[in-house]
Protein backbone atom coordinates (compact mmCIF):
# COMPACT_ATOMS: atom_id res chain seq x y z
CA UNK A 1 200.92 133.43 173.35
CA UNK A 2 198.31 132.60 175.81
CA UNK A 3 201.00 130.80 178.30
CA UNK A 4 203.31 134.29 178.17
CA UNK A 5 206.21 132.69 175.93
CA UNK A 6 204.58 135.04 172.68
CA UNK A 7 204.99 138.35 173.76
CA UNK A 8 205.74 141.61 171.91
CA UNK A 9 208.17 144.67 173.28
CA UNK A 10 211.02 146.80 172.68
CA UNK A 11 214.84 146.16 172.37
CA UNK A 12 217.66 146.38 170.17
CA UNK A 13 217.54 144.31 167.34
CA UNK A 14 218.91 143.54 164.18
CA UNK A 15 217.98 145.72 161.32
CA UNK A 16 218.59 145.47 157.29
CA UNK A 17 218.96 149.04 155.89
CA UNK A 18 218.91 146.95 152.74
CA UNK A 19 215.98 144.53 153.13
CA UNK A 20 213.75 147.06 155.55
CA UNK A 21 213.41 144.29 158.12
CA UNK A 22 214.72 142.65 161.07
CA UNK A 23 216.94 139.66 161.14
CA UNK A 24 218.07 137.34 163.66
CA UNK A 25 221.52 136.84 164.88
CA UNK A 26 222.10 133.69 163.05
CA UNK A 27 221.01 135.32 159.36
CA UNK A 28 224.24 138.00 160.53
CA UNK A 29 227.38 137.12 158.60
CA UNK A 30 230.43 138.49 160.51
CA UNK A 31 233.74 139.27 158.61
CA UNK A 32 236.72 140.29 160.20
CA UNK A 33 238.20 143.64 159.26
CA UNK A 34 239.88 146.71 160.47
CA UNK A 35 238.69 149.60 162.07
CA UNK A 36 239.94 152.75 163.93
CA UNK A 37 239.19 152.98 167.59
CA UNK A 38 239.24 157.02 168.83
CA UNK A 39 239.74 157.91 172.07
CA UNK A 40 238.55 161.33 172.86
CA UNK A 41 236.34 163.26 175.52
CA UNK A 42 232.78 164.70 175.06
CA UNK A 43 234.38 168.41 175.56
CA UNK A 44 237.11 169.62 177.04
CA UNK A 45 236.21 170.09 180.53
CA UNK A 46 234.33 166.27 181.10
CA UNK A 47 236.92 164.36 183.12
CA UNK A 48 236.62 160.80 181.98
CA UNK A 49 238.18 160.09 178.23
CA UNK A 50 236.14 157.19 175.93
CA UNK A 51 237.10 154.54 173.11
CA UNK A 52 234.68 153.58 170.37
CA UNK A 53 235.00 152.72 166.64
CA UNK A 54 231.89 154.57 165.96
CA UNK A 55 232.21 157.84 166.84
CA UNK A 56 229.28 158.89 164.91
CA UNK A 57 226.66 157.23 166.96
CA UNK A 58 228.17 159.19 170.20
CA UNK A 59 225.46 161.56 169.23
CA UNK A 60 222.98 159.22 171.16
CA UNK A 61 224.75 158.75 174.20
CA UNK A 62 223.34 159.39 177.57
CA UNK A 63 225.52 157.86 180.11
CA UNK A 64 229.28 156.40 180.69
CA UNK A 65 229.92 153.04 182.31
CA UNK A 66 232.55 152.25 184.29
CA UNK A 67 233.37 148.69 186.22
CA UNK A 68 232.48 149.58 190.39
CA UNK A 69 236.39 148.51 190.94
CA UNK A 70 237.81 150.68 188.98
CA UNK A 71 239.26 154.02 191.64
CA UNK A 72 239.89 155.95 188.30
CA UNK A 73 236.62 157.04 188.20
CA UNK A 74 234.70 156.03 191.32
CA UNK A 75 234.89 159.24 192.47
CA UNK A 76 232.32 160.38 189.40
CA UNK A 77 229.71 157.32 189.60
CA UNK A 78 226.27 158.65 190.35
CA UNK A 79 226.80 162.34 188.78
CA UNK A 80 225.14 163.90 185.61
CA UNK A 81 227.41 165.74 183.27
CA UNK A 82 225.62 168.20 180.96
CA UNK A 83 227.95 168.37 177.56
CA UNK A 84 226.95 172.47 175.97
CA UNK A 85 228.26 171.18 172.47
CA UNK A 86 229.54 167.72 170.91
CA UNK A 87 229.20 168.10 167.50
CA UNK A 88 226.83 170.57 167.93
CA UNK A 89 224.18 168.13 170.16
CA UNK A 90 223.92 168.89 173.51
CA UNK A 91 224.34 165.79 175.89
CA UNK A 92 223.06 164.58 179.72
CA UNK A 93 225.65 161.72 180.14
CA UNK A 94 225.10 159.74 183.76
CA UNK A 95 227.94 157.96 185.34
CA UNK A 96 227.00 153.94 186.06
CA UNK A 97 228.87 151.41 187.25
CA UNK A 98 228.36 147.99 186.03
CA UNK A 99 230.09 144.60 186.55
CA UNK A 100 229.91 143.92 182.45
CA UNK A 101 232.62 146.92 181.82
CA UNK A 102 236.25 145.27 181.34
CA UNK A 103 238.40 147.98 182.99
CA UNK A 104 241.07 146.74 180.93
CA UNK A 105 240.19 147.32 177.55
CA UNK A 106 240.41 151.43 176.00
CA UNK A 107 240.22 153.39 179.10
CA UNK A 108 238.02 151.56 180.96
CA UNK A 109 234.99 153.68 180.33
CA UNK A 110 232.32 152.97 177.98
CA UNK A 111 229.60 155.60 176.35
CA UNK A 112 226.83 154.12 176.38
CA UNK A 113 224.43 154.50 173.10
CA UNK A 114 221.25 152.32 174.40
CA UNK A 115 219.54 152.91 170.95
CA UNK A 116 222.23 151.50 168.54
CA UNK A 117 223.75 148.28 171.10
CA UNK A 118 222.91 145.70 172.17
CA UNK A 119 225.30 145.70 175.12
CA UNK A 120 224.51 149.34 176.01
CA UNK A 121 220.96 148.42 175.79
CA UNK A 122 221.08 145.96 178.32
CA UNK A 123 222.95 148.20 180.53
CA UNK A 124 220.25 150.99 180.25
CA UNK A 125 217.44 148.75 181.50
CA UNK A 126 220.12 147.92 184.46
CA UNK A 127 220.64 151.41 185.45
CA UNK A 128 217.22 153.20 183.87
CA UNK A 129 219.22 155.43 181.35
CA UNK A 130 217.46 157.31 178.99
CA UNK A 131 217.31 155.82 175.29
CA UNK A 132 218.21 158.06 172.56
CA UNK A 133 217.33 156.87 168.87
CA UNK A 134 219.57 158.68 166.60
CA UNK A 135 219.84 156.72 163.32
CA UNK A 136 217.06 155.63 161.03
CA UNK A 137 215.71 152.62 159.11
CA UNK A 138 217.83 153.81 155.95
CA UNK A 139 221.02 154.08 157.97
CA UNK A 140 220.59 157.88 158.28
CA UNK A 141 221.05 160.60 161.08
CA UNK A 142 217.99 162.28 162.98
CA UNK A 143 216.79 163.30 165.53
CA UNK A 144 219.65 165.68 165.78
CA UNK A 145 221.02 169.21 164.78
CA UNK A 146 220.44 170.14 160.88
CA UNK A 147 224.11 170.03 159.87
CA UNK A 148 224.14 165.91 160.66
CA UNK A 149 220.18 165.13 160.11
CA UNK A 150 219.89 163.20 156.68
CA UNK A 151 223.86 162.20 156.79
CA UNK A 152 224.24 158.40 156.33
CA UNK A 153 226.39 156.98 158.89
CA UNK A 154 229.78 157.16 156.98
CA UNK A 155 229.27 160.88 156.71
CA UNK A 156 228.43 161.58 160.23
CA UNK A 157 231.00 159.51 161.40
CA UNK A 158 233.56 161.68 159.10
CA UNK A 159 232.04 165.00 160.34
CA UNK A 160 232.18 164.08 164.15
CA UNK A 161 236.05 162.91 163.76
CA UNK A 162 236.84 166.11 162.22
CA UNK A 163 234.87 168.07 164.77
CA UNK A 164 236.88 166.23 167.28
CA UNK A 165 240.17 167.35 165.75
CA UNK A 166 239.14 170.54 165.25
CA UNK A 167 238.68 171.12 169.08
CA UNK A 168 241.73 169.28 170.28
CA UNK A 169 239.29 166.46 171.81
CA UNK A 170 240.45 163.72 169.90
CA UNK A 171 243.20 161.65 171.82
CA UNK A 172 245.02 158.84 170.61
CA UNK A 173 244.00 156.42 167.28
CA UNK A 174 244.66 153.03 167.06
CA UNK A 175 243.92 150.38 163.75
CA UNK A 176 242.28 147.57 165.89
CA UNK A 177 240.52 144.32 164.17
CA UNK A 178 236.75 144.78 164.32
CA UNK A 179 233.45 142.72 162.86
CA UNK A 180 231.71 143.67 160.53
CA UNK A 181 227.68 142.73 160.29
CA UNK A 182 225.95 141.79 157.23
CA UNK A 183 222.74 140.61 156.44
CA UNK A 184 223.22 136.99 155.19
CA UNK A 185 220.46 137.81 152.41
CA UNK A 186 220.36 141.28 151.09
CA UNK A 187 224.52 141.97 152.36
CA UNK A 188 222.99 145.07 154.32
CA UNK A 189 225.01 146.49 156.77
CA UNK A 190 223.47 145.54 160.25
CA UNK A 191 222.04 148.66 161.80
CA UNK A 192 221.15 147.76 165.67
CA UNK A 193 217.75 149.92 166.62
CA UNK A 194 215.42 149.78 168.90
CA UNK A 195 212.13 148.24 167.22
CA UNK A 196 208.63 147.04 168.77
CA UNK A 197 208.64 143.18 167.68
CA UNK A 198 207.45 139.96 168.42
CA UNK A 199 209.50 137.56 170.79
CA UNK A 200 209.45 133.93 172.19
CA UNK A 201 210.76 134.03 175.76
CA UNK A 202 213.50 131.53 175.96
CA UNK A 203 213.49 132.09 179.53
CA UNK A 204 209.81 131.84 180.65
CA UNK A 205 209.23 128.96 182.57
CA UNK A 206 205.88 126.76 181.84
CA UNK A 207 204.11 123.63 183.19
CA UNK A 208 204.49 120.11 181.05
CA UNK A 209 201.29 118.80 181.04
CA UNK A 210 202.68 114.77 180.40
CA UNK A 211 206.42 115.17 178.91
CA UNK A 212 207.25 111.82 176.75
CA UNK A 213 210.67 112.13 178.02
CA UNK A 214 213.18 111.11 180.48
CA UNK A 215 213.54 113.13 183.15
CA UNK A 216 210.62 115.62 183.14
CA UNK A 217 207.39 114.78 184.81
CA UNK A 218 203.90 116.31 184.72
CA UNK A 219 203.88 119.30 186.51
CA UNK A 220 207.41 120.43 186.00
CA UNK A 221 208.50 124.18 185.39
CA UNK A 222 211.07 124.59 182.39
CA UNK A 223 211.96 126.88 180.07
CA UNK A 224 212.41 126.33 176.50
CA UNK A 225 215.84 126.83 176.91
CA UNK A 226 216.29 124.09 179.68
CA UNK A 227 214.09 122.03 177.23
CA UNK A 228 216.39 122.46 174.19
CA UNK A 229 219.45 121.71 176.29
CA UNK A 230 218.38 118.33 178.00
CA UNK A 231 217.28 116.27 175.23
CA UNK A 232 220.47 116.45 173.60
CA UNK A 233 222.59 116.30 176.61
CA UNK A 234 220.37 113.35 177.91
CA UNK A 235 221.09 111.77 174.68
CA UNK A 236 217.29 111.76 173.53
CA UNK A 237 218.83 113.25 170.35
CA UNK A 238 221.73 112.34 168.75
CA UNK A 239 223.71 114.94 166.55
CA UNK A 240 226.44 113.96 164.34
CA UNK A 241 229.32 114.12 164.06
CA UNK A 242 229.64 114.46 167.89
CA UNK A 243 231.99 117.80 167.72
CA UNK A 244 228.77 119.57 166.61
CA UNK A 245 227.07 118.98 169.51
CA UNK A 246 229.55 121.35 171.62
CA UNK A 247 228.51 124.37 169.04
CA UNK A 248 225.14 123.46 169.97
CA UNK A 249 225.30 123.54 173.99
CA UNK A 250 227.49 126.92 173.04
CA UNK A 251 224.69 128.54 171.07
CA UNK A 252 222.13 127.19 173.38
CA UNK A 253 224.37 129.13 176.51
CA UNK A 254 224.31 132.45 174.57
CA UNK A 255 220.30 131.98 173.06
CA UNK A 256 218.24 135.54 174.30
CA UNK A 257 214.69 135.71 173.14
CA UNK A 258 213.65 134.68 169.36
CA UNK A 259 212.80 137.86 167.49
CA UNK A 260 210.09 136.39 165.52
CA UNK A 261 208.68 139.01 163.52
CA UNK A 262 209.89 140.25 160.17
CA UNK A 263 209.04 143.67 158.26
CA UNK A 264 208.92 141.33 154.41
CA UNK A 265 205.98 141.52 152.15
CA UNK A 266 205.82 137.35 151.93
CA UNK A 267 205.55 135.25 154.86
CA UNK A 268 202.67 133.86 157.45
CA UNK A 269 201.06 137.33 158.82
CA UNK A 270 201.19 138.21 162.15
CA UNK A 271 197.61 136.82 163.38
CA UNK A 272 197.27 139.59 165.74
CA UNK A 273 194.26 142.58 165.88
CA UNK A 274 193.31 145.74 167.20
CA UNK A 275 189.64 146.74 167.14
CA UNK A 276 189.06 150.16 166.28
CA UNK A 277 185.48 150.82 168.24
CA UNK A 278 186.54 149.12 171.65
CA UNK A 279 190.81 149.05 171.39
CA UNK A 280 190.83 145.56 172.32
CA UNK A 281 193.49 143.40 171.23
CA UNK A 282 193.21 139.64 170.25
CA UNK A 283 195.16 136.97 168.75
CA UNK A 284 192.86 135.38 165.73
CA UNK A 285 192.94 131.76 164.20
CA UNK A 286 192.87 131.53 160.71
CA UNK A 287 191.84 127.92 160.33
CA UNK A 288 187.85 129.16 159.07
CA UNK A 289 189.84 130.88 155.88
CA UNK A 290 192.14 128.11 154.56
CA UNK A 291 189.02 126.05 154.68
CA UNK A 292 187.29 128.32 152.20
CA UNK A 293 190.68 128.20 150.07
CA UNK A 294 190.38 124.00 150.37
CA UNK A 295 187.01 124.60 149.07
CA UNK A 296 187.60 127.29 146.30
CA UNK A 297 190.38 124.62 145.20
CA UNK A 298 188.29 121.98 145.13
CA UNK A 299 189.21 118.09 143.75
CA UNK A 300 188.47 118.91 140.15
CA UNK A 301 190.73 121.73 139.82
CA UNK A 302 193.84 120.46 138.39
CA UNK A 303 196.84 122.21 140.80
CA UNK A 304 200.02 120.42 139.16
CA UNK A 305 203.19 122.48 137.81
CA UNK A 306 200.49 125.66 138.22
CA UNK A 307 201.67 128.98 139.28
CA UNK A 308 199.97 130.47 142.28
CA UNK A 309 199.03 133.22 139.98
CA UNK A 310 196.97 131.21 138.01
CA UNK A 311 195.37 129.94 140.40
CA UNK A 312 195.11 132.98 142.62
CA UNK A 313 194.26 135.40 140.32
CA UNK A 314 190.93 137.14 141.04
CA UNK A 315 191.03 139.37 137.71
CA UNK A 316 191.87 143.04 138.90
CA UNK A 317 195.37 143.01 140.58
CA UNK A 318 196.70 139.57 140.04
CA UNK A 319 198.40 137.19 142.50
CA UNK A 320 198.24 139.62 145.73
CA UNK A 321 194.91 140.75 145.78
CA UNK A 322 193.91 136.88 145.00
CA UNK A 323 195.95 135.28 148.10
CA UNK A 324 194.22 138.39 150.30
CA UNK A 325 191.00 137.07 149.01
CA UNK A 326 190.80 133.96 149.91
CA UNK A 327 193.30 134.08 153.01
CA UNK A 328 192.44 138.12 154.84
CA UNK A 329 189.40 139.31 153.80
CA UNK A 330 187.49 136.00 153.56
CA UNK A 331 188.30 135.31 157.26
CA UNK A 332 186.06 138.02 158.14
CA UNK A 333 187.45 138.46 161.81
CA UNK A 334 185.75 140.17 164.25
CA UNK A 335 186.25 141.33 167.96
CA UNK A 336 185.84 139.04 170.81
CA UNK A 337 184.37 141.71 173.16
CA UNK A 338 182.46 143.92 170.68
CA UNK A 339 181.74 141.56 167.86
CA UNK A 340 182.85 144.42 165.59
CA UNK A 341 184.63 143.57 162.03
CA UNK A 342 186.34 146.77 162.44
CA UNK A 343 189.76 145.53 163.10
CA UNK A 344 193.44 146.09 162.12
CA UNK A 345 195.49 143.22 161.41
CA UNK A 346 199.45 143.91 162.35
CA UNK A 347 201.47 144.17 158.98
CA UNK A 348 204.51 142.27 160.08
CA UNK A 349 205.12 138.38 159.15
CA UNK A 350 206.58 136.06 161.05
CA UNK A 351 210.15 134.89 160.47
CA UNK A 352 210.27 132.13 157.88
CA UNK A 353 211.78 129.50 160.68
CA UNK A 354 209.15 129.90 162.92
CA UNK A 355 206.42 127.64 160.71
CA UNK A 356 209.57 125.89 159.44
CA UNK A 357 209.99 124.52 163.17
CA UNK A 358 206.64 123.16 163.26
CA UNK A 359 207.60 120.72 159.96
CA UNK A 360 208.13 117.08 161.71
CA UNK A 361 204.56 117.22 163.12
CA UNK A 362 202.36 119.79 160.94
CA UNK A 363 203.03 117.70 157.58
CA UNK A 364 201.34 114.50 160.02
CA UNK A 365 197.76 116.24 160.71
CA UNK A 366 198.59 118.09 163.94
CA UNK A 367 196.64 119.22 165.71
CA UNK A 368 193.40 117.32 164.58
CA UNK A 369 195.31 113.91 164.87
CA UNK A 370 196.65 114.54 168.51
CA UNK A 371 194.28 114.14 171.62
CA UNK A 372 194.41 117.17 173.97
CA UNK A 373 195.90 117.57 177.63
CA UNK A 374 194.27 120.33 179.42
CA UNK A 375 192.74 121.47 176.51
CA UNK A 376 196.51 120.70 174.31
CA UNK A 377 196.50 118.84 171.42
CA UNK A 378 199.61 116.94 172.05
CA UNK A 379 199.06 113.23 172.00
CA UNK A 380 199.29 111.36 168.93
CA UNK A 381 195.95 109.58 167.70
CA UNK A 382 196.71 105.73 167.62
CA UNK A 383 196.82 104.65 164.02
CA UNK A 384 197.22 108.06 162.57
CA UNK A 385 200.39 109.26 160.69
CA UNK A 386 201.46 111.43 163.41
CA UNK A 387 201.15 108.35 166.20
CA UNK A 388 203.38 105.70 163.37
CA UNK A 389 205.94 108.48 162.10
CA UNK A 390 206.52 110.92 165.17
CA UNK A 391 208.97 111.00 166.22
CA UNK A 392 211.39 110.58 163.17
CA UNK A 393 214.21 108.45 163.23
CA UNK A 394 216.88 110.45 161.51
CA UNK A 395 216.81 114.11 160.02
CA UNK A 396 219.89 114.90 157.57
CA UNK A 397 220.63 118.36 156.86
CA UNK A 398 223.61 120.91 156.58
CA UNK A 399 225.27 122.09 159.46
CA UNK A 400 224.94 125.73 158.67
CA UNK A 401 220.93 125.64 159.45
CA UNK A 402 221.55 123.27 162.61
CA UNK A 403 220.75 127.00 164.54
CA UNK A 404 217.83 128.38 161.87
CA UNK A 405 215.45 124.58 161.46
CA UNK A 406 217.61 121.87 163.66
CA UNK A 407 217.26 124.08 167.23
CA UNK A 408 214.23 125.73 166.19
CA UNK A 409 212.35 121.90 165.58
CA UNK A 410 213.75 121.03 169.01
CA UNK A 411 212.29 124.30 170.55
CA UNK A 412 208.53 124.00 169.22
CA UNK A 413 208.05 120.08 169.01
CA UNK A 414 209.00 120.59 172.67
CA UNK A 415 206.77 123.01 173.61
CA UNK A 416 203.75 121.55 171.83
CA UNK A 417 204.35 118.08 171.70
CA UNK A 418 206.49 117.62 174.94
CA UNK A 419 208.61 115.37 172.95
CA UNK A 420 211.39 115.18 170.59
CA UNK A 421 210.96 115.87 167.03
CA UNK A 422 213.48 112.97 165.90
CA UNK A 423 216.14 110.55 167.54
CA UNK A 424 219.68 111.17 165.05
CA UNK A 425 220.77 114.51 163.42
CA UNK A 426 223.17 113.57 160.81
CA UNK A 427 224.84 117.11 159.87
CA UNK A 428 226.52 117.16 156.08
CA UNK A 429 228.70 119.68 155.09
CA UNK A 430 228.80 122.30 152.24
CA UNK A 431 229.59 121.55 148.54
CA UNK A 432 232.14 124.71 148.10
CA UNK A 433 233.79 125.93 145.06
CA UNK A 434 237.05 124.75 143.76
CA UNK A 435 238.74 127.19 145.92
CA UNK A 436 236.33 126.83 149.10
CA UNK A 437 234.55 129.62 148.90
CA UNK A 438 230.72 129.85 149.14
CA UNK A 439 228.20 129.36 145.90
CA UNK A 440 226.99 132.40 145.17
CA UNK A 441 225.28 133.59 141.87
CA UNK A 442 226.45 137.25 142.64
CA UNK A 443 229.79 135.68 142.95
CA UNK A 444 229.64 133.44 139.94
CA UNK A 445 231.13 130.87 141.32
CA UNK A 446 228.03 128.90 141.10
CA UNK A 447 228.05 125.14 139.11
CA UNK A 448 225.57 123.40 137.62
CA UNK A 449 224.84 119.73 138.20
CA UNK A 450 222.89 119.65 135.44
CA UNK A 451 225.58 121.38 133.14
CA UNK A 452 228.60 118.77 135.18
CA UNK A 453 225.92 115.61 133.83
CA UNK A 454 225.34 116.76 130.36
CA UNK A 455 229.40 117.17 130.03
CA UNK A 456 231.14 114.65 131.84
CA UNK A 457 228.07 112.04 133.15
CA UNK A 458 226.29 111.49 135.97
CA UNK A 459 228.62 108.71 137.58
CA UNK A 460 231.21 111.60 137.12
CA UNK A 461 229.51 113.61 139.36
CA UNK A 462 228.12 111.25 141.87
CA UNK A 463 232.20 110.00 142.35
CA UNK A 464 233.20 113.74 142.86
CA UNK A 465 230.49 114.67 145.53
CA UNK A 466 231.50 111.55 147.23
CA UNK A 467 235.05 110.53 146.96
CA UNK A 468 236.98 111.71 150.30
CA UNK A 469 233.86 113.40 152.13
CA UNK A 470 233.11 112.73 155.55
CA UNK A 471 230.06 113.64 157.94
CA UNK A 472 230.26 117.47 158.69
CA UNK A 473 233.13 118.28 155.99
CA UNK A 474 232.63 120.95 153.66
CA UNK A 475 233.72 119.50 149.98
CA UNK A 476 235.28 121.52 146.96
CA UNK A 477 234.16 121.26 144.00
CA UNK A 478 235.39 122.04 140.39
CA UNK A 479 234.92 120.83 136.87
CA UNK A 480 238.55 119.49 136.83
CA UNK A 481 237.29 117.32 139.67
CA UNK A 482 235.12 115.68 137.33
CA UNK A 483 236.55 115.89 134.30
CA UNK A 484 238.85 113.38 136.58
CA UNK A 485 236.06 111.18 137.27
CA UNK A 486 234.97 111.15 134.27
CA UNK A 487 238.12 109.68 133.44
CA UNK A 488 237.95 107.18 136.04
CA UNK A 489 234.55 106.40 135.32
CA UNK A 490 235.44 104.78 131.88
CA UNK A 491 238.24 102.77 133.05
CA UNK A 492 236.08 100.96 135.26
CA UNK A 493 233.67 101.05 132.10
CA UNK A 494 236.43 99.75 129.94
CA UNK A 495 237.60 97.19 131.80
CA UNK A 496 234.03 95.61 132.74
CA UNK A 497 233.93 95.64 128.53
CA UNK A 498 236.74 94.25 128.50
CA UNK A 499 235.71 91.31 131.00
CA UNK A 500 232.32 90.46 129.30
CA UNK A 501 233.96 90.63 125.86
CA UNK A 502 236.55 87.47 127.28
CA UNK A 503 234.17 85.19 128.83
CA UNK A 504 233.18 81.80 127.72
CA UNK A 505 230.39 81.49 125.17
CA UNK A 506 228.86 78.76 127.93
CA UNK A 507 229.38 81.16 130.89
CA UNK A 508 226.40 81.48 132.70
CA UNK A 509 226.21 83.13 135.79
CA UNK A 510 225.22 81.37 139.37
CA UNK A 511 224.11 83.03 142.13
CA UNK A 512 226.57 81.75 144.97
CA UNK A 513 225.13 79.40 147.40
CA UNK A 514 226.58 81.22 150.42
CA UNK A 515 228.40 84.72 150.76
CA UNK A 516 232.04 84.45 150.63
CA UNK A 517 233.34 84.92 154.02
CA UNK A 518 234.94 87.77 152.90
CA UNK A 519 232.51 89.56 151.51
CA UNK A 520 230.32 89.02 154.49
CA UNK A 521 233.25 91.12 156.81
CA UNK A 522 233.06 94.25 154.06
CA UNK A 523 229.09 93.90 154.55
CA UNK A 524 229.68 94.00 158.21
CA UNK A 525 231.85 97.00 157.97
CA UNK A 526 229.97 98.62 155.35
């Protein structure tokens, strides 16, 4: 925060109708479906015609884009069109030309709603259009005429089609494959608003105080981005299987600033105030309260297999009131100018991943075992667990969070550490159903391991998860897979009866004086 990489603004991000929050891109699921793009014009009279597959949002737009090549409509770049009536809004659409806008696709003109994409957003700040906000939290209409204000999106985008059709505006339709946005947790359809959050700049540059890695050196300029690209491309990190390492540089190319604030009741709050008497604003540690929770738990109180809300619980309203005990109001902040304790705390919470990316060095006493550079604690103690066990050697985990915790790990062990958080990423795949789709208890596709032991044994199960897998592969799994090992299982059982029932009565076993030679070449291999 201090350094400028912590900073909170405005854009378009990702927001959960369901789940009232933001998400980032990787917790979007994208399916493939089909949609209806509509070409039409604003009114009658406005001489450039526009595609979209949703129509409804059209409401918010304040400007076209065209590509600066294009002679169709060079001839209009510059001017303001005022639209009397679309739909009943009235509109002020500018003409900009961009280099982003493929001339080839639709018409080669693009309306441009900065509140509700990404893409248009990004133009807007380009050409300082005006930013309309038209739909809500709950996936509603507003900010418009009271025909449409309150519609969800479906209806609005019914009512402005028909509108269109009504006044012979509405061109040509095509069926064309589209994406559509979920949020991985809740399934809410991805609304894209513009919302005040917190961000880490990807693309901030700042100074390495003593890097503990090839080819950086005190002094340097990087951004975290540069950072999260050369350890792995200098090798300094190892991912495996190698073809994973290509999705990485790919996500790394496309990374835009970490949205790292979340609108969820549980999570690490958002240490930032505002004090009331003098406005001033201040980031605030909140080492002073855990200490009072270390000391409220103290070494007699028996913690095992508790629930926090025994432990928490302060008598009136249970669990929540408890954890703001010990870990708000204890704290007791007040302001750094004023010295008043009349101070707002922001309400958001910071996205899960963010503390999850300080894991490899947090769980080893950072920052009290690490000696500070220019006032950073960044150097491992000598003799403490952070100095004998940072970095790790190897960190196995699934593929599908190599983006959420692998990247993330990278980013912050980089930043405060200036090193790497561990040598080899071994990436396993997913353990699927029996027709390789996800687990999912909606779905009820889920199994048991537990239920798989207690039927068909443990060995059954181990064989199944194991047989034919390979670094990286997803895996299917069914109870006739089992049942199958199961099966196989007491062969090898039956025959090793079978075997000890036959030997000698004098049999004795010897432990070999030397390893067959070719037992020694499977070792090898193995």
């Amino acid at each position: 925060y201090e350094e400028g990489l912590i900073y909170r603004g405005e854009r378009v991000v990702n927001w959960d109708p369901n789940g009232q929050t933001t998400v980032s891109d990787d917790e979007v699921e994208h399916e493939e479906t089909h949609g209806t793009l509509y070409t039409f014009r604003y009114s009658s009279d406005f001489p450039i015609p526009i595609a979209t597959t949703r129509p409804e949002t059209k409401l918010g737009d304040t400007a076209v884009a065209v590509h600066p090549d294009d002679d169709r409509y060079s001839e209009y770049v510059g001017e303001t069109f005022t639209v009397d009536n679309f739909a009943g809004e009235t509109l002020q659409i500018e003409v900009v030309a961009d280099e982003s806008i493929d001339s080839e696709f639709g018409t080669g003109a693009v309306g441009l709603t900065p509140a509700h994409s990404k893409t248009d957003w990004r133009i807007a700040r380009r050409h300082d259009v005006e930013v309309k906000q038209i739909i809500n939290e709950y996936a509603q209409i507003e900010n418009c005429h009271d025909t449409v204000d309150g519609m969800s999106t479906d209806e609005a985008r019914d009512y402005v089609v028909s509108w269109l059709k009504d006044n012979d505006l509405l061109e040509d339709t095509e069926t064309v494959k589209i994406n559509k946005s979920t949020a991985e947790r809740s399934g809410g359809v991805i609304e894209p608003l513009p919302k005040r959050q917190w961000f880490i700049d990807v693309e901030k540059t700042f100074e390495l105080k003593d890097p503990n890695i090839e080819g950086f050196e005190s002094g340097d300029s990087v951004t975290l981005k540069e950072w999260m690209r050369h350890v792995v491309e200098n090798e300094n990190i190892d991912i495996l299987p190698d073809r994973f390492e290509k999705v990485y540089f790919h996500w790394i190319d496309k990374l835009r600033d970490w949205c790292i604030s979340r609108q969820i009741w549980f999570g690490h709050r958002v240490p930032y105030f505002v004090c009331f008497d003098c406005n001033k604003k201040q980031i605030q540690e909140n080492f002073e309260s855990l200490a009072r929770l270390d000391e409220a738990l103290d070494e007699s109180t028996d913690i095992t297999q508790k629930k926090a809300r025994e432990l928490l619980n302060n008598g009136k309203t249970g669990i929540v009131e408890g954890i703001d005990g010990f870990v708000s109001k204890d704290a007791e902040p007040t302001c750094e100018k004023c010295d008043s304790d009349n101070l707002l705390q922001d309400p958001d919470t910071l996205d899960t991943w963010f503390s999850s990316g300080l894991w490899t060095f947090s769980t080893l006493g950072w920052p009290d075992n690490a000696e500070e550079k220019d006032g950073k604690p960044m150097h491992p103690t000598d003799g403490t667990d952070l100095d004998i066990y940072h970095p790790t050697n190897v960190l196995e985990t699934g593929y599908d969070i190599l983006f959420f915790w692998v990247a993330r790990m990278i980013l912050m062990t980089g930043y405060h550490l200036e090193d790497i958080p561990f040598e080899t990423v071994y990436l396993h795949g997913m353990v699927r159903d029996e027709n390789g789709d996800k687990m999912s208890k909606s779905d009820g596709n889920v199994i048991d391991p537990l239920d798989i032991i207690e039927e068909y044994g443990a060995d059954a199960l181990r064989m199944s998860l194991v047989v034919g897998t390979g670094p990286g592969n997803d895996m299917n799994l069914s109870e006739d897979k089992a049942e199958s090992y199961k099966h196989f299982a007491n062969k090898i059982w039956n025959a090793t009866k079978f075997v000890l029932m036959n030997l000698p009565e004098d049999y004795t076993h010897e432990k070999p004086s030397e390893i067959p030679q070719a037992d020694k070449e499977r070792i090898e291999q193995l």
